[in-house]
Protein backbone atom coordinates (compact mmCIF):
# COMPACT_ATOMS: atom_id res chain seq x y z
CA UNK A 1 0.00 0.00 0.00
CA UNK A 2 3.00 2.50 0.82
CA UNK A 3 4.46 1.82 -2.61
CA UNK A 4 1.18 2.83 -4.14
CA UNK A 5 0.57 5.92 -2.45
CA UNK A 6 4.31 6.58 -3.41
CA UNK A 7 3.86 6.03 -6.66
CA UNK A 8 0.33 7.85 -6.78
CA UNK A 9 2.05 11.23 -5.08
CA UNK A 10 4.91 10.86 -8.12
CA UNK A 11 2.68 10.55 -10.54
CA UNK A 12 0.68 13.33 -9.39
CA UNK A 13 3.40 15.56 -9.19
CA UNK A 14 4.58 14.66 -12.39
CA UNK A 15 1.47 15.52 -14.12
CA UNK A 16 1.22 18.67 -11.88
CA UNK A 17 4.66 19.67 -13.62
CA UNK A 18 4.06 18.93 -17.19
CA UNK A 19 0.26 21.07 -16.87
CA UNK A 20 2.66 23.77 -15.29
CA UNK A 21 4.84 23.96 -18.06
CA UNK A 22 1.85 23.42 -21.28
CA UNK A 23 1.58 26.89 -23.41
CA UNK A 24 -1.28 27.96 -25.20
CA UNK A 25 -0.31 29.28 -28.91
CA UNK A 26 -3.25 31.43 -31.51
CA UNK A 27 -3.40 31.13 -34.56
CA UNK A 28 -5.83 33.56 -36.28
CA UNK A 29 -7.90 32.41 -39.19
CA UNK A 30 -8.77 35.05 -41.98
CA UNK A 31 -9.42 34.79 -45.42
CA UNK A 32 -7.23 33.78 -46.89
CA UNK A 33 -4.46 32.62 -44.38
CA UNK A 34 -3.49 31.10 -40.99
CA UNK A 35 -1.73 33.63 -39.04
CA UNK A 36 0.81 32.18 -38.18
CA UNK A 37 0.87 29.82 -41.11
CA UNK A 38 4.01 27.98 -39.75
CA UNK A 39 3.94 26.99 -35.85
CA UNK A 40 5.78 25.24 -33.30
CA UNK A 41 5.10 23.90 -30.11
CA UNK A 42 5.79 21.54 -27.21
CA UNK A 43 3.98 18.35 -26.37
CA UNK A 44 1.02 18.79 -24.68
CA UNK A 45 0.65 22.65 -25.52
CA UNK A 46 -2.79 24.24 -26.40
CA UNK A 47 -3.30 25.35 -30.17
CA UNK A 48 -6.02 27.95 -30.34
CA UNK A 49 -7.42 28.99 -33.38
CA UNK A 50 -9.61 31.86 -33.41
CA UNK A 51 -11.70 33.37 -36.38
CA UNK A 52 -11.85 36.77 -37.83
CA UNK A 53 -13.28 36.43 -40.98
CA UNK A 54 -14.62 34.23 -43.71
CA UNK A 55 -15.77 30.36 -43.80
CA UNK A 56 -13.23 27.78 -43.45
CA UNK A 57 -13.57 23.87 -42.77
CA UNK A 58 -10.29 23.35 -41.06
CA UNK A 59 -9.27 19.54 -41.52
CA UNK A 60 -5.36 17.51 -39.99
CA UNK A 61 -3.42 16.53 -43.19
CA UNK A 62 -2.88 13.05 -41.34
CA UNK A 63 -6.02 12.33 -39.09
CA UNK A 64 -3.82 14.11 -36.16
CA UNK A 65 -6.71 16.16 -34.64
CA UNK A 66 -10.41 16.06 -35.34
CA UNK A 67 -12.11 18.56 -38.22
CA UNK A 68 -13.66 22.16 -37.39
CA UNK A 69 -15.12 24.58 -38.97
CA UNK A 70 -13.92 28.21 -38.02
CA UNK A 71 -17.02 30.71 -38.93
CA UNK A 72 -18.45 33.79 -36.91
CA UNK A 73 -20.61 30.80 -35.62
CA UNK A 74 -18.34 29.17 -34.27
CA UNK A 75 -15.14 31.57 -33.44
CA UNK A 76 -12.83 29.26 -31.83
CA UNK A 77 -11.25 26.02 -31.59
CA UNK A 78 -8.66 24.23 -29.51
CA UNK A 79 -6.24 21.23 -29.90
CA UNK A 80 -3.49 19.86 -28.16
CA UNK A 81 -0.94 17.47 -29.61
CA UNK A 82 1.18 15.48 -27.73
CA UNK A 83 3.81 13.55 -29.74
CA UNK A 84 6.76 14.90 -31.56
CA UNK A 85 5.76 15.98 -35.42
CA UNK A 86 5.29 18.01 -38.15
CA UNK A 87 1.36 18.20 -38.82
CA UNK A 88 0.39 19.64 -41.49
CA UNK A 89 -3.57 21.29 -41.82
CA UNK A 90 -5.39 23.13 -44.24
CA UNK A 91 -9.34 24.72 -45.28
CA UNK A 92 -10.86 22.34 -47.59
CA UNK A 93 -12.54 25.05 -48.96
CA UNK A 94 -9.51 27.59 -49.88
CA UNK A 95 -6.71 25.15 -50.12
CA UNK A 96 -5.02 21.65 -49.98
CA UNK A 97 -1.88 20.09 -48.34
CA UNK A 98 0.83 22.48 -48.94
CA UNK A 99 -1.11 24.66 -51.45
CA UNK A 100 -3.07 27.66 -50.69
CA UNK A 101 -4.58 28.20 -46.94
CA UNK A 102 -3.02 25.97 -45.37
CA UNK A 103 -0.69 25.63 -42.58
CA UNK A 104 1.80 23.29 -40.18
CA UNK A 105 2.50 22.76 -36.76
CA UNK A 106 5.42 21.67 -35.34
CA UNK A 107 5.79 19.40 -32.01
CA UNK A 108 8.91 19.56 -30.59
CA UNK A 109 11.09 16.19 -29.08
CA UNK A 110 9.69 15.71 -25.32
CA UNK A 111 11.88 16.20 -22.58
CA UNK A 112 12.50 14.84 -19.53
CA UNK A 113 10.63 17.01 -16.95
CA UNK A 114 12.48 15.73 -13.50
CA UNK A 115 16.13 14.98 -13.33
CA UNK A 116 17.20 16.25 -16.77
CA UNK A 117 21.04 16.82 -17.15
CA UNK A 118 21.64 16.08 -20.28
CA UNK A 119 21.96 18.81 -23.00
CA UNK A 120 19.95 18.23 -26.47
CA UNK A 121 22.36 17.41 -29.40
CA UNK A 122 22.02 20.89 -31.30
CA UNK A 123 21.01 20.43 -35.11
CA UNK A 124 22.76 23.45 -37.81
CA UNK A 125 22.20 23.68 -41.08
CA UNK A 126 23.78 26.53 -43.05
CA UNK A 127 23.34 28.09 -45.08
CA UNK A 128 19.35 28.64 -44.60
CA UNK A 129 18.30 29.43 -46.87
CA UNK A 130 20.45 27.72 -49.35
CA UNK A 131 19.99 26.99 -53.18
CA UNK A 132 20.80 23.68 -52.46
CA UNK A 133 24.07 22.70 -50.70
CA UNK A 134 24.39 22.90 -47.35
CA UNK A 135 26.51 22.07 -44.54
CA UNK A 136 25.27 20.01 -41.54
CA UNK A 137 27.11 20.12 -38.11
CA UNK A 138 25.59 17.99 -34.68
CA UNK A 139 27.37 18.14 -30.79
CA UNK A 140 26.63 14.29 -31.29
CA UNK A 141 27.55 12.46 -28.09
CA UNK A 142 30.09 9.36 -28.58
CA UNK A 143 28.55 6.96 -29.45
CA UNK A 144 25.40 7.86 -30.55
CA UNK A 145 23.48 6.97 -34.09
CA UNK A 146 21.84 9.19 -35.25
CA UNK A 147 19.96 10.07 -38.51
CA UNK A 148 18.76 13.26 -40.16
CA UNK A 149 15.37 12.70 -42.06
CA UNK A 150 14.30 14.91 -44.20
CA UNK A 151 10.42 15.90 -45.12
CA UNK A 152 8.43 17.92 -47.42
CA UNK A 153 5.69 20.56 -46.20
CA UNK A 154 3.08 17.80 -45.95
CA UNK A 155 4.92 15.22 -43.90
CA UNK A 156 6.20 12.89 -46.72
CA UNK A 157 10.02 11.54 -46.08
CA UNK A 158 11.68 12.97 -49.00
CA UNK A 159 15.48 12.03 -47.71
CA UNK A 160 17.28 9.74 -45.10
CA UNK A 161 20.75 10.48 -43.81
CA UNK A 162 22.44 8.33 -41.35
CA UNK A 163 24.96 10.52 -39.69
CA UNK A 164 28.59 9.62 -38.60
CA UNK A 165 29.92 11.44 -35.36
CA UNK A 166 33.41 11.96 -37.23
CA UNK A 167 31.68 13.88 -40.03
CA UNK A 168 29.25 16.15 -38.30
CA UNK A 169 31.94 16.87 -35.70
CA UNK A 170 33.72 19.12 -38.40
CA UNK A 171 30.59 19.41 -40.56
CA UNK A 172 29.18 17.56 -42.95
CA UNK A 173 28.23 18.61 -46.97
CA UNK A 174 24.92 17.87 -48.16
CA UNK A 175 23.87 18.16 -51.71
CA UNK A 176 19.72 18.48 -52.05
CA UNK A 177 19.71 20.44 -55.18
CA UNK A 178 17.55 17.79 -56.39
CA UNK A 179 14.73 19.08 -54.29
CA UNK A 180 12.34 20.91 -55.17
CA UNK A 181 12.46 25.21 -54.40
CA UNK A 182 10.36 25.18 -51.16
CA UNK A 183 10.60 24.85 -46.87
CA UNK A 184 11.20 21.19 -45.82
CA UNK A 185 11.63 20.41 -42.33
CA UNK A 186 14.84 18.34 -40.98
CA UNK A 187 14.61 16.13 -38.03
CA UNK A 188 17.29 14.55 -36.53
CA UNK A 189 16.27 11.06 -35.06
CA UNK A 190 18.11 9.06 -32.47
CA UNK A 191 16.49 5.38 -31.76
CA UNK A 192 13.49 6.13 -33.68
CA UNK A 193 13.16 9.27 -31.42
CA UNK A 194 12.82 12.92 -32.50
CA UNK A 195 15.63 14.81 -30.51
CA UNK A 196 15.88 17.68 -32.65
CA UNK A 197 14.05 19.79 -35.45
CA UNK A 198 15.01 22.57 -38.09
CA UNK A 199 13.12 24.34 -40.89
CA UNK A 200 15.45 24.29 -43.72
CA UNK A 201 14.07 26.59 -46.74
CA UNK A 202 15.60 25.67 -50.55
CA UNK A 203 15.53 28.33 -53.29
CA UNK A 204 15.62 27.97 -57.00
């Protein structure tokens, strides 16, 4: 029974931590644009959209959060999203995935509320924007494997890199003038985990 309530109190202060430490973020919604269009955010923060003008059937590129429909009606609407991501969104009526009204929101890697001592490997990529090569540096800890996945503005894997800790050290070179001109979003992964996220934008 003593390891329960032990475990109950820990919990509960746990939870009483991460609810401390959840932000609430607006968005506006106008014709014809979310304001802003490109967001990021913690796990577990509140994403508030709130209308000003116009109709707009708001619907999650991947199924993340459930459809609304922002109209004087109906002037606001909350989610939250709790696991690390780039989600895109977008009005059904005035745009698509990646085209037109549409917009993304990123979720930050988690980390560790209570006893956190380690320092976050840091992710550059330069220069940004860049017509197409780039170099890539990571403070990668010994050791570690890590790889740098790269996506387009709706979420599809467009490039896989796994990185070696003697090349990012110094830097590595990337070539991506393959790509397409637009902003793709680099996160660096370590055991299937995201630890790290940059928006990289490539010009013609």
């Amino acid at each position: 029974m003593k390891t329960f309530t032990k475990f109950c109190i820990a919990a509960s202060l746990l939870l009483a931590q991460l609810v401390s430490v959840a932000a609430s973020h607006t968005v506006k919604v106008r014709n014809f644009a979310f304001d802003p269009q490109f967001l990021t955010i913690n796990p577990g923060d509140e994403v508030k959209f709130e209308w000003e003008s116009g109709v707009h059937p708001v619907v999650s590129d991947n199924n993340a959060f459930a459809a609304f429909t922002m109209a004087s009606a109906t002037p606001t609407a909350s989610r939250t999203l709790a696991t690390a991501g780039v989600y895109g969104y977008h009005c059904t009526a005035h745009g698509s995935p990646g085209n037109g009204m549409f917009g993304t929101i990123t979720v930050n890697a988690a980390t560790p509320v209570i006893g956190a001592k380690l320092t976050a490997p840091v992710l550059t990529l330069y220069p940004n924007p860049s017509r197409g090569m780039i170099m890539l540096t990571v403070n990668q800890k010994p050791g570690a494997d890590y790889k740098l996945r790269i996506s387009n503005i709706i979420g599809r894997e467009v490039r896989a890199i796994t990185l070696k800790p003697e090349l990012t050290d110094a830097g590595l070179p990337l070539n991506l003038s393959d790509l397409p001109a637009g902003m793709y979003i680099c996160n660096l992964v370590l055991n299937d985990k995201v630890v790290g996220t940059k928006r990289l934008i490539l010009q013609n």
